[in-house]
C-alpha atoms as a PDB file:
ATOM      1  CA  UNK A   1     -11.050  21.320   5.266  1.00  0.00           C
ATOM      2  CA  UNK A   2      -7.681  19.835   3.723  1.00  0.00           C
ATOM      3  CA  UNK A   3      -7.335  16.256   3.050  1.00  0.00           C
ATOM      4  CA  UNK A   4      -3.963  14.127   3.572  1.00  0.00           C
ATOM      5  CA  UNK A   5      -2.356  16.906   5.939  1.00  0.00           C
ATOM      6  CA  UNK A   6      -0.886  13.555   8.547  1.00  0.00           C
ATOM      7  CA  UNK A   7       0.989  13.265   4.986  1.00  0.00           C
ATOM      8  CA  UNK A   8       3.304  15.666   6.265  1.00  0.00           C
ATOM      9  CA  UNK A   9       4.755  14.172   9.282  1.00  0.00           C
ATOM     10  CA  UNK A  10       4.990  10.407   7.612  1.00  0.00           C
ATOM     11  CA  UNK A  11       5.901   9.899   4.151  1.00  0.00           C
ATOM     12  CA  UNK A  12       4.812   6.591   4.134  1.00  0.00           C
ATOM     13  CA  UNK A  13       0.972   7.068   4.787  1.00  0.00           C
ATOM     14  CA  UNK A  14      -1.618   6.669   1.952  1.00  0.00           C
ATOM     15  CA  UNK A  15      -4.822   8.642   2.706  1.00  0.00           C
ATOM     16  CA  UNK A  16      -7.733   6.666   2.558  1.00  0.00           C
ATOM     17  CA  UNK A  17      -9.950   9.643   2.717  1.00  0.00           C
ATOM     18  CA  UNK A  18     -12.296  10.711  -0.047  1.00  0.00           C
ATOM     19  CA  UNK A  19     -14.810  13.445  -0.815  1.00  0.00           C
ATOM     20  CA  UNK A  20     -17.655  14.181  -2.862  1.00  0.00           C
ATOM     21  CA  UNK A  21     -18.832  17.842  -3.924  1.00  0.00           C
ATOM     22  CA  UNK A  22     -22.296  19.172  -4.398  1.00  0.00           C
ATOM     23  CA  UNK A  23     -21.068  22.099  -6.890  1.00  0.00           C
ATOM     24  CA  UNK A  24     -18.474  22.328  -9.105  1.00  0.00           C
ATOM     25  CA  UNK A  25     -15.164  22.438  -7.069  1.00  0.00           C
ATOM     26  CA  UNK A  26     -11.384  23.294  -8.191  1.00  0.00           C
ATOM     27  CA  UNK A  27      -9.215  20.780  -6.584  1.00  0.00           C
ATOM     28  CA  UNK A  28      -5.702  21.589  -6.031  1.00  0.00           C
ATOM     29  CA  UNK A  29      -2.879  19.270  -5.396  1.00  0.00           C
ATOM     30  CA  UNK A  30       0.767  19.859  -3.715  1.00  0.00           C
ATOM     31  CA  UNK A  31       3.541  17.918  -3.742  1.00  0.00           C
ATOM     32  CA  UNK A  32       4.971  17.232  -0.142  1.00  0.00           C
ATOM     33  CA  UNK A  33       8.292  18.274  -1.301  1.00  0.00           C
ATOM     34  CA  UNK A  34       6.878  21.531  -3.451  1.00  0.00           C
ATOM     35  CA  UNK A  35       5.329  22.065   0.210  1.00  0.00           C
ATOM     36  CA  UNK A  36       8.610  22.042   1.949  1.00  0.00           C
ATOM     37  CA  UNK A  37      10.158  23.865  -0.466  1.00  0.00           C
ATOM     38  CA  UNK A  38       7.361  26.708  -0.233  1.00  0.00           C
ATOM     39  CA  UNK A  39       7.848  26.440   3.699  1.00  0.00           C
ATOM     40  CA  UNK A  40      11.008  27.343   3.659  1.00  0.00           C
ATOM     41  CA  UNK A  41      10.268  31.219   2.140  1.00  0.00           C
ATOM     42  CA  UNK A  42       7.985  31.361   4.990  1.00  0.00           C
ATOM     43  CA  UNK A  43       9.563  29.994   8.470  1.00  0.00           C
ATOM     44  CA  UNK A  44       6.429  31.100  10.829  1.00  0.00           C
ATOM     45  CA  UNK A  45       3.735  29.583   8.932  1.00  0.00           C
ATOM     46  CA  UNK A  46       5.937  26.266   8.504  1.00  0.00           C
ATOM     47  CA  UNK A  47       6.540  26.510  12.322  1.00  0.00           C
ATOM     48  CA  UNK A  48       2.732  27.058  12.489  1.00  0.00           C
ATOM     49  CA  UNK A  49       1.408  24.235  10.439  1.00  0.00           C
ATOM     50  CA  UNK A  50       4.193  21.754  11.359  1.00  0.00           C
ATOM     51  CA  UNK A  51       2.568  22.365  15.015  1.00  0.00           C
ATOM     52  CA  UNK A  52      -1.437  21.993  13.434  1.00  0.00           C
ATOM     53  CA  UNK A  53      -0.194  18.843  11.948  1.00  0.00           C
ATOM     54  CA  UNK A  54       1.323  17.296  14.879  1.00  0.00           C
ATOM     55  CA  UNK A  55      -1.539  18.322  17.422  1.00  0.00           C
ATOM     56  CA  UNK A  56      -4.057  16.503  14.690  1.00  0.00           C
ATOM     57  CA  UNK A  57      -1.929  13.228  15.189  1.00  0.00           C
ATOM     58  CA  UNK A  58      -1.950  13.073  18.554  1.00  0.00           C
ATOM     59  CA  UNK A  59      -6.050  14.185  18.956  1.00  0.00           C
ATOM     60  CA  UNK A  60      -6.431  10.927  16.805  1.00  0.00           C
ATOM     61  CA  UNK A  61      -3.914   8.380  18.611  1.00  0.00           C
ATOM     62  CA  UNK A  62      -5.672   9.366  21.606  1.00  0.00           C
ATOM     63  CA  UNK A  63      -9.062   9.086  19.964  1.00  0.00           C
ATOM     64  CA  UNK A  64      -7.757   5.726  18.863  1.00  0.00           C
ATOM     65  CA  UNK A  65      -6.290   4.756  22.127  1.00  0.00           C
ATOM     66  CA  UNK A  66      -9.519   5.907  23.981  1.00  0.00           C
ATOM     67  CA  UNK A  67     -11.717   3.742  21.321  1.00  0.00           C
ATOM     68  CA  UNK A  68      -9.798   0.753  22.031  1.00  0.00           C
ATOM     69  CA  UNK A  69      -9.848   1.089  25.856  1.00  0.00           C
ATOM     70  CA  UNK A  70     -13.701   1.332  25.520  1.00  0.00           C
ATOM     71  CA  UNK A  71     -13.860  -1.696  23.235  1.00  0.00           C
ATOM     72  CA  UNK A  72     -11.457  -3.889  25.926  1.00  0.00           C
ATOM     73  CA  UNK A  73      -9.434  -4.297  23.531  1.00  0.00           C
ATOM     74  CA  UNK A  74      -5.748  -4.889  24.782  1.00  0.00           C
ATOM     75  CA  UNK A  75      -3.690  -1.759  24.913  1.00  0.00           C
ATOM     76  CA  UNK A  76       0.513  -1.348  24.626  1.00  0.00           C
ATOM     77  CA  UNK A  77       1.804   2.074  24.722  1.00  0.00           C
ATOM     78  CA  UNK A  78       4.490   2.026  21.726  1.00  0.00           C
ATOM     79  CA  UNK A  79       6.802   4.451  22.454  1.00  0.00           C
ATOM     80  CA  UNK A  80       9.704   4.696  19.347  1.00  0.00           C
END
Protein backbone atom coordinates (compact mmCIF):
# COMPACT_ATOMS: atom_id res chain seq x y z
CA UNK A 1 0.00 0.00 0.00
CA UNK A 2 1.47 3.60 -0.90
CA UNK A 3 0.18 6.62 0.70
CA UNK A 4 -0.30 10.17 -1.12
CA UNK A 5 -0.14 8.54 -4.75
CA UNK A 6 -3.51 11.27 -5.92
CA UNK A 7 -0.29 13.56 -5.09
CA UNK A 8 0.74 12.92 -8.45
CA UNK A 9 -1.95 14.17 -10.60
CA UNK A 10 -2.61 17.51 -8.27
CA UNK A 11 0.11 19.33 -6.72
CA UNK A 12 -2.01 21.09 -4.59
CA UNK A 13 -3.49 18.16 -2.43
CA UNK A 14 -2.32 17.54 1.20
CA UNK A 15 -2.86 13.89 2.23
CA UNK A 16 -4.74 13.55 5.19
CA UNK A 17 -3.96 9.93 5.46
CA UNK A 18 -1.98 8.37 8.27
CA UNK A 19 -0.71 4.97 9.38
CA UNK A 20 0.38 3.16 12.27
CA UNK A 21 2.81 -0.01 12.22
CA UNK A 22 2.79 -3.04 14.40
CA UNK A 23 6.70 -3.79 13.76
CA UNK A 24 9.38 -1.77 13.10
CA UNK A 25 8.91 -0.29 9.53
CA UNK A 26 11.45 1.74 7.14
CA UNK A 27 9.53 4.55 5.71
CA UNK A 28 10.65 6.02 2.57
CA UNK A 29 9.81 9.34 1.15
CA UNK A 30 9.97 10.77 -2.64
CA UNK A 31 9.83 13.94 -3.80
CA UNK A 32 7.11 14.44 -6.60
CA UNK A 33 9.63 16.05 -8.72
CA UNK A 34 12.62 13.31 -7.82
CA UNK A 35 9.56 11.02 -9.04
CA UNK A 36 9.24 12.66 -12.35
CA UNK A 37 12.59 12.90 -12.81
CA UNK A 38 13.06 8.99 -12.12
CA UNK A 39 10.00 8.50 -14.61
CA UNK A 40 11.53 9.83 -17.20
CA UNK A 41 14.57 6.90 -17.39
CA UNK A 42 11.69 4.64 -17.46
CA UNK A 43 8.75 5.75 -20.02
CA UNK A 44 6.51 2.38 -19.60
CA UNK A 45 6.31 2.28 -15.98
CA UNK A 46 5.55 6.21 -15.94
CA UNK A 47 2.90 5.45 -18.66
CA UNK A 48 1.85 2.61 -16.27
CA UNK A 49 1.51 4.37 -13.00
CA UNK A 50 0.34 7.71 -14.49
CA UNK A 51 -2.70 5.32 -15.68
CA UNK A 52 -2.94 3.48 -11.78
CA UNK A 53 -3.09 6.95 -10.52
CA UNK A 54 -5.72 8.30 -12.65
CA UNK A 55 -8.06 5.11 -12.49
CA UNK A 56 -7.72 5.56 -8.40
CA UNK A 57 -9.20 9.18 -8.85
CA UNK A 58 -11.91 8.43 -10.70
CA UNK A 59 -12.93 4.93 -8.48
CA UNK A 60 -13.13 7.63 -5.64
CA UNK A 61 -15.11 10.63 -7.42
CA UNK A 62 -17.47 8.05 -8.29
CA UNK A 63 -17.42 6.54 -4.83
CA UNK A 64 -17.96 10.11 -3.75
CA UNK A 65 -20.56 10.92 -6.27
CA UNK A 66 -22.42 7.57 -5.51
CA UNK A 67 -22.21 8.46 -1.54
CA UNK A 68 -23.77 11.68 -2.09
CA UNK A 69 -26.58 10.44 -4.38
CA UNK A 70 -27.41 7.93 -1.55
CA UNK A 71 -27.32 10.63 1.11
CA UNK A 72 -29.83 13.07 -1.24
CA UNK A 73 -27.54 15.25 -1.14
CA UNK A 74 -27.66 17.69 -4.23
CA UNK A 75 -25.42 16.64 -7.05
CA UNK A 76 -23.64 19.05 -10.03
CA UNK A 77 -21.45 17.32 -12.41
CA UNK A 78 -18.29 19.80 -12.58
CA UNK A 79 -16.81 19.28 -15.63
CA UNK A 80 -13.34 21.71 -16.01
Amino acid sequence: MTLGDEMLMDRDIISGHSARSMTYTDLVVLSREDLFTIIASFPSEGRRLRSKATRRIVRDHILAYSKAYKAGLPLKLIIP
